[in-house]
C-alpha atoms as a PDB file:
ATOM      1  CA  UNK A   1      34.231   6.289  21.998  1.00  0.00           C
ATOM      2  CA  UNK A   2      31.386   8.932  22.536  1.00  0.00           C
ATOM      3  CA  UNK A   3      31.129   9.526  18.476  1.00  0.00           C
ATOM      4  CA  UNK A   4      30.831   5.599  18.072  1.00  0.00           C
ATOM      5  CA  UNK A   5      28.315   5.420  20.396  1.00  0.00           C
ATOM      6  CA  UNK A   6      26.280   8.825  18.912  1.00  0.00           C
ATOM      7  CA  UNK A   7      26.981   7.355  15.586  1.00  0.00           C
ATOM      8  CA  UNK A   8      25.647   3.468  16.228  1.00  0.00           C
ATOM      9  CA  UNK A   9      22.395   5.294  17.815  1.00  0.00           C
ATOM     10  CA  UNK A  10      22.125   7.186  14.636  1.00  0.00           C
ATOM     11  CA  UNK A  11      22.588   4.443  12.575  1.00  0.00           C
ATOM     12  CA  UNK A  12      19.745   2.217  15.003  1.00  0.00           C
ATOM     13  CA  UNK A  13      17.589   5.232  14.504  1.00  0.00           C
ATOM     14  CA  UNK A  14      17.626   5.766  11.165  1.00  0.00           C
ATOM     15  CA  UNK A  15      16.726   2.162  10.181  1.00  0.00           C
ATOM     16  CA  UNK A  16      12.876   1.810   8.831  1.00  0.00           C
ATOM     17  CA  UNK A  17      10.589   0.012  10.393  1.00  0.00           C
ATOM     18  CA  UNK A  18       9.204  -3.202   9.463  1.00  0.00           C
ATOM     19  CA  UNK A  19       5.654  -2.973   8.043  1.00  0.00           C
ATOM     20  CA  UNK A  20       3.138  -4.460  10.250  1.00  0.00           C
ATOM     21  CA  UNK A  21       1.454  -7.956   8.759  1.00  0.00           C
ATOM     22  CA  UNK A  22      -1.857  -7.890   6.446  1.00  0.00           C
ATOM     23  CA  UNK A  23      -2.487 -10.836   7.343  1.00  0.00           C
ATOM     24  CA  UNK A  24      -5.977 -11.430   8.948  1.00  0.00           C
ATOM     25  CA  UNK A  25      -9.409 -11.907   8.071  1.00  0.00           C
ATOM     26  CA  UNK A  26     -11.562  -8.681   6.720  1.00  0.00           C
ATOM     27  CA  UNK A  27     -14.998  -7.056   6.527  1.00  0.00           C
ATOM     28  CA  UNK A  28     -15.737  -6.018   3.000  1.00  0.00           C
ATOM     29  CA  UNK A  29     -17.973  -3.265   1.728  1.00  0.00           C
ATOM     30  CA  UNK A  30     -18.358  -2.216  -1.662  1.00  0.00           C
ATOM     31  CA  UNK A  31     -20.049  -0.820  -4.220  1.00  0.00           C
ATOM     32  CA  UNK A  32     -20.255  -2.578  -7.778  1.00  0.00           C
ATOM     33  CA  UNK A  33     -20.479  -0.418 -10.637  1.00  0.00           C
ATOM     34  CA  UNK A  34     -22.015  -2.552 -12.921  1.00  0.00           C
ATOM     35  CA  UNK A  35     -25.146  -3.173 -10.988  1.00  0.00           C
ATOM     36  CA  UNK A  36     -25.280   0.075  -9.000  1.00  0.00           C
ATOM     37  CA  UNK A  37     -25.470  -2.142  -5.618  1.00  0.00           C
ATOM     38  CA  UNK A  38     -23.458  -1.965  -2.577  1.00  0.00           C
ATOM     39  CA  UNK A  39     -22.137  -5.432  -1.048  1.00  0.00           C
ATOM     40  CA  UNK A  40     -21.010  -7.332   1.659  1.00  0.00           C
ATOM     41  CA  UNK A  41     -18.257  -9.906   2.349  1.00  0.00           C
ATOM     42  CA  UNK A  42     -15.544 -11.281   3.956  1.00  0.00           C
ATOM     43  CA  UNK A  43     -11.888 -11.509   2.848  1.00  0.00           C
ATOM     44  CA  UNK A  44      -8.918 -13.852   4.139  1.00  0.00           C
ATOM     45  CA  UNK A  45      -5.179 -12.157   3.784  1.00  0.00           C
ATOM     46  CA  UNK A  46      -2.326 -14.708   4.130  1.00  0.00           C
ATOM     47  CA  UNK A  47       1.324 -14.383   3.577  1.00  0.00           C
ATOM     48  CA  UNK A  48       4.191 -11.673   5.075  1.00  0.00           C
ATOM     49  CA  UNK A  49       6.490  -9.182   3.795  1.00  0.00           C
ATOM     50  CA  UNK A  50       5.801  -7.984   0.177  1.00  0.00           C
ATOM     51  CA  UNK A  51       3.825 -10.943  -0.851  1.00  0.00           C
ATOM     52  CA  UNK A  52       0.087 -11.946   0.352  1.00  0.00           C
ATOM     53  CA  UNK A  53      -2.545 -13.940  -1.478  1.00  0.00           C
ATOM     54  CA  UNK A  54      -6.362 -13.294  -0.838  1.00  0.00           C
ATOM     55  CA  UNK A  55      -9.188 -15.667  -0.558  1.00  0.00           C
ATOM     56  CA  UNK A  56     -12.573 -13.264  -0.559  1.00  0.00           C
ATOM     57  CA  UNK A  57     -16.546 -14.514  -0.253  1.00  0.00           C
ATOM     58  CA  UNK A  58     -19.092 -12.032  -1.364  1.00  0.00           C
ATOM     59  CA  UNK A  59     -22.230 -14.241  -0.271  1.00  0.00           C
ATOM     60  CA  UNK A  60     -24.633 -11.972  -2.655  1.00  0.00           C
ATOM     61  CA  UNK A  61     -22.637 -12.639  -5.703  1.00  0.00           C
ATOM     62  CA  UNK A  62     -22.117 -16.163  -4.992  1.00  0.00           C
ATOM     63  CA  UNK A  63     -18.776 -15.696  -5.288  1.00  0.00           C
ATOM     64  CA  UNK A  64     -15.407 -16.760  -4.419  1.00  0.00           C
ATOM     65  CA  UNK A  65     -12.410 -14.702  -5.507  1.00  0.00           C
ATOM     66  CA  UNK A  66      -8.888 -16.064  -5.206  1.00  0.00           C
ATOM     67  CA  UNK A  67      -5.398 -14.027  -5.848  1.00  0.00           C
ATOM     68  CA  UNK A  68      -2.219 -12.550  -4.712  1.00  0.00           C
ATOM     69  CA  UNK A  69      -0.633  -9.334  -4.390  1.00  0.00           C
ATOM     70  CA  UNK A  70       2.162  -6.994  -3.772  1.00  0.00           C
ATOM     71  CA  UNK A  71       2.951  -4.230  -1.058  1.00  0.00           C
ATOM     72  CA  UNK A  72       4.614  -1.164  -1.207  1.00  0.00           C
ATOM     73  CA  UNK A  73       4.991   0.518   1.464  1.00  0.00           C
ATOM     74  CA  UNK A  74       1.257   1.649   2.288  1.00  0.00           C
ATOM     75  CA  UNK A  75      -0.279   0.231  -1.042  1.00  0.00           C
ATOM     76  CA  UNK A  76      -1.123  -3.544  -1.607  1.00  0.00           C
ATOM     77  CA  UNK A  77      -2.305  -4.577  -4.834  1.00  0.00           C
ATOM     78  CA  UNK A  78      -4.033  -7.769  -5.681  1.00  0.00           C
ATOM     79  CA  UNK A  79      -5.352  -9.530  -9.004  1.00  0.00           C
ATOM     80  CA  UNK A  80      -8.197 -11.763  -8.425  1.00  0.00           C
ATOM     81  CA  UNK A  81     -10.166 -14.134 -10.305  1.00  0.00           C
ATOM     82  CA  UNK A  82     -13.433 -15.639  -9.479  1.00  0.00           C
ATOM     83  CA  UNK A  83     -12.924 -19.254  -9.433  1.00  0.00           C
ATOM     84  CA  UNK A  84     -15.766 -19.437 -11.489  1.00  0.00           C
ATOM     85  CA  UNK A  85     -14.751 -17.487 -14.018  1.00  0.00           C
ATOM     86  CA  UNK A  86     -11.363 -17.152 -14.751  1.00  0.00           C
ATOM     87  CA  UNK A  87     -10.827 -15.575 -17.719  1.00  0.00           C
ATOM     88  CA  UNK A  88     -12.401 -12.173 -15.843  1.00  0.00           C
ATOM     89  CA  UNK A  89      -9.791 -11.299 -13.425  1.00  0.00           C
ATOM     90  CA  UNK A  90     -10.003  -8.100 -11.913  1.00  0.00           C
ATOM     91  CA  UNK A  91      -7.504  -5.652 -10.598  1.00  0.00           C
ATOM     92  CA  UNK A  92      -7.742  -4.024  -6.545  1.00  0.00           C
ATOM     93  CA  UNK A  93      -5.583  -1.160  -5.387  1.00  0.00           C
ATOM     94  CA  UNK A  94      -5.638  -0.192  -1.879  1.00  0.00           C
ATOM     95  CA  UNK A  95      -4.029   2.203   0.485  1.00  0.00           C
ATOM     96  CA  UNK A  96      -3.211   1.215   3.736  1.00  0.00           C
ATOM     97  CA  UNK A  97      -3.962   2.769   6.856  1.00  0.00           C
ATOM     98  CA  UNK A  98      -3.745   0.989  10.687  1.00  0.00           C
ATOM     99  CA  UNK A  99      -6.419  -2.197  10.129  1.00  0.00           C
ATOM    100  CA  UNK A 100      -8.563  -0.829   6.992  1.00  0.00           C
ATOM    101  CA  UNK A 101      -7.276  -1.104   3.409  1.00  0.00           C
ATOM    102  CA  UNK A 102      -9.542   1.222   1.201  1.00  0.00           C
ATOM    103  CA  UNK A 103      -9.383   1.527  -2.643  1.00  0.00           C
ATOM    104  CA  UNK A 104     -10.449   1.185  -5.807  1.00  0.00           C
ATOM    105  CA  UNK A 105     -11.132  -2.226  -8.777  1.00  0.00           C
ATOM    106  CA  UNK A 106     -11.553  -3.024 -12.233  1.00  0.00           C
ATOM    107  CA  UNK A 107     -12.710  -6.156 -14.203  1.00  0.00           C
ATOM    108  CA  UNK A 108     -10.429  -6.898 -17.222  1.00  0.00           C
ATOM    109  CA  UNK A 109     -11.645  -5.114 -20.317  1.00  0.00           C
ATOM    110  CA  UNK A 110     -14.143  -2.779 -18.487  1.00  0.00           C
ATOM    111  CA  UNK A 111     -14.368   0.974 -17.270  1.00  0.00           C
ATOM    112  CA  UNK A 112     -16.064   1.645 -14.728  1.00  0.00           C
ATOM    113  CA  UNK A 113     -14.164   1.019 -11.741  1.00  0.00           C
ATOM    114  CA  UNK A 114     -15.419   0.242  -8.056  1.00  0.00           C
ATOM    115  CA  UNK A 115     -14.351   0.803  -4.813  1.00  0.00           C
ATOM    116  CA  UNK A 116     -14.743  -1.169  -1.150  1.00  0.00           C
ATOM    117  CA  UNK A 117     -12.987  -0.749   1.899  1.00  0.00           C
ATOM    118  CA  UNK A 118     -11.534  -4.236   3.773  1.00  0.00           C
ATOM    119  CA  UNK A 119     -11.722  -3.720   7.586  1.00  0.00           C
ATOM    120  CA  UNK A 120      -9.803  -6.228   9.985  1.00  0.00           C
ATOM    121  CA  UNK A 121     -11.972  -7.980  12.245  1.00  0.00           C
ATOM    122  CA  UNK A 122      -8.729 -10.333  13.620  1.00  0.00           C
END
């Protein structure tokens, strides 16, 4: 009985933890590459699990970038495309830590990368 019991709280133990939701709204800062300038936006994150699609505004860019991505573990990586332009997708890579995902992007076909950090604001 006693190494059934030590062995179920083992077993309870031992089990990972679910990953907390992305899902939110977000603070963006950046800085873009390609015209040496820092930004400014907001992002939406929707979805659970794995899975989440992103809906982001940067207001100086006149901009709106739609996408989805995949988790693992503490990375989340998205492809976006700016609704006006959507043969330019880019690429975003992000490590998660508590409510900030920081990381890095790339435009399809280009070098230099950039790199923002997404801050949950609820």
């Amino acid at each position: 009985m006693v190494r059934t019991l030590l062995l179920a709280a083992l077993c309870a133990f031992s089990l990972p933890l679910a990953a907390e939701s992305l899902a939110g709204t977000y603070g963006i800062t950046g800085f873009d590459p390609s015209s040496g300038e820092p930004y400014q936006g907001k992002a939406k994150i929707t979805g659970e699990g794995d899975v989440y699609q992103m809906t982001r505004n940067i207001p100086s860019e006149k901009k709106v970038y739609i996408g989805t991505g995949i988790r693992q573990g503490d990375i989340v990586s998205f492809v976006l495309i700016d609704q006006r332009a959507p043969n330019s997708p880019s690429v975003q890579i992000y490590k998660i830590e508590d409510d900030t995902l920081s990381g890095k992007w790339v435009h399809l076909g280009r070098t230099k990368k950039g790199s923002e950090t997404l801050k949950k604001i609820n």
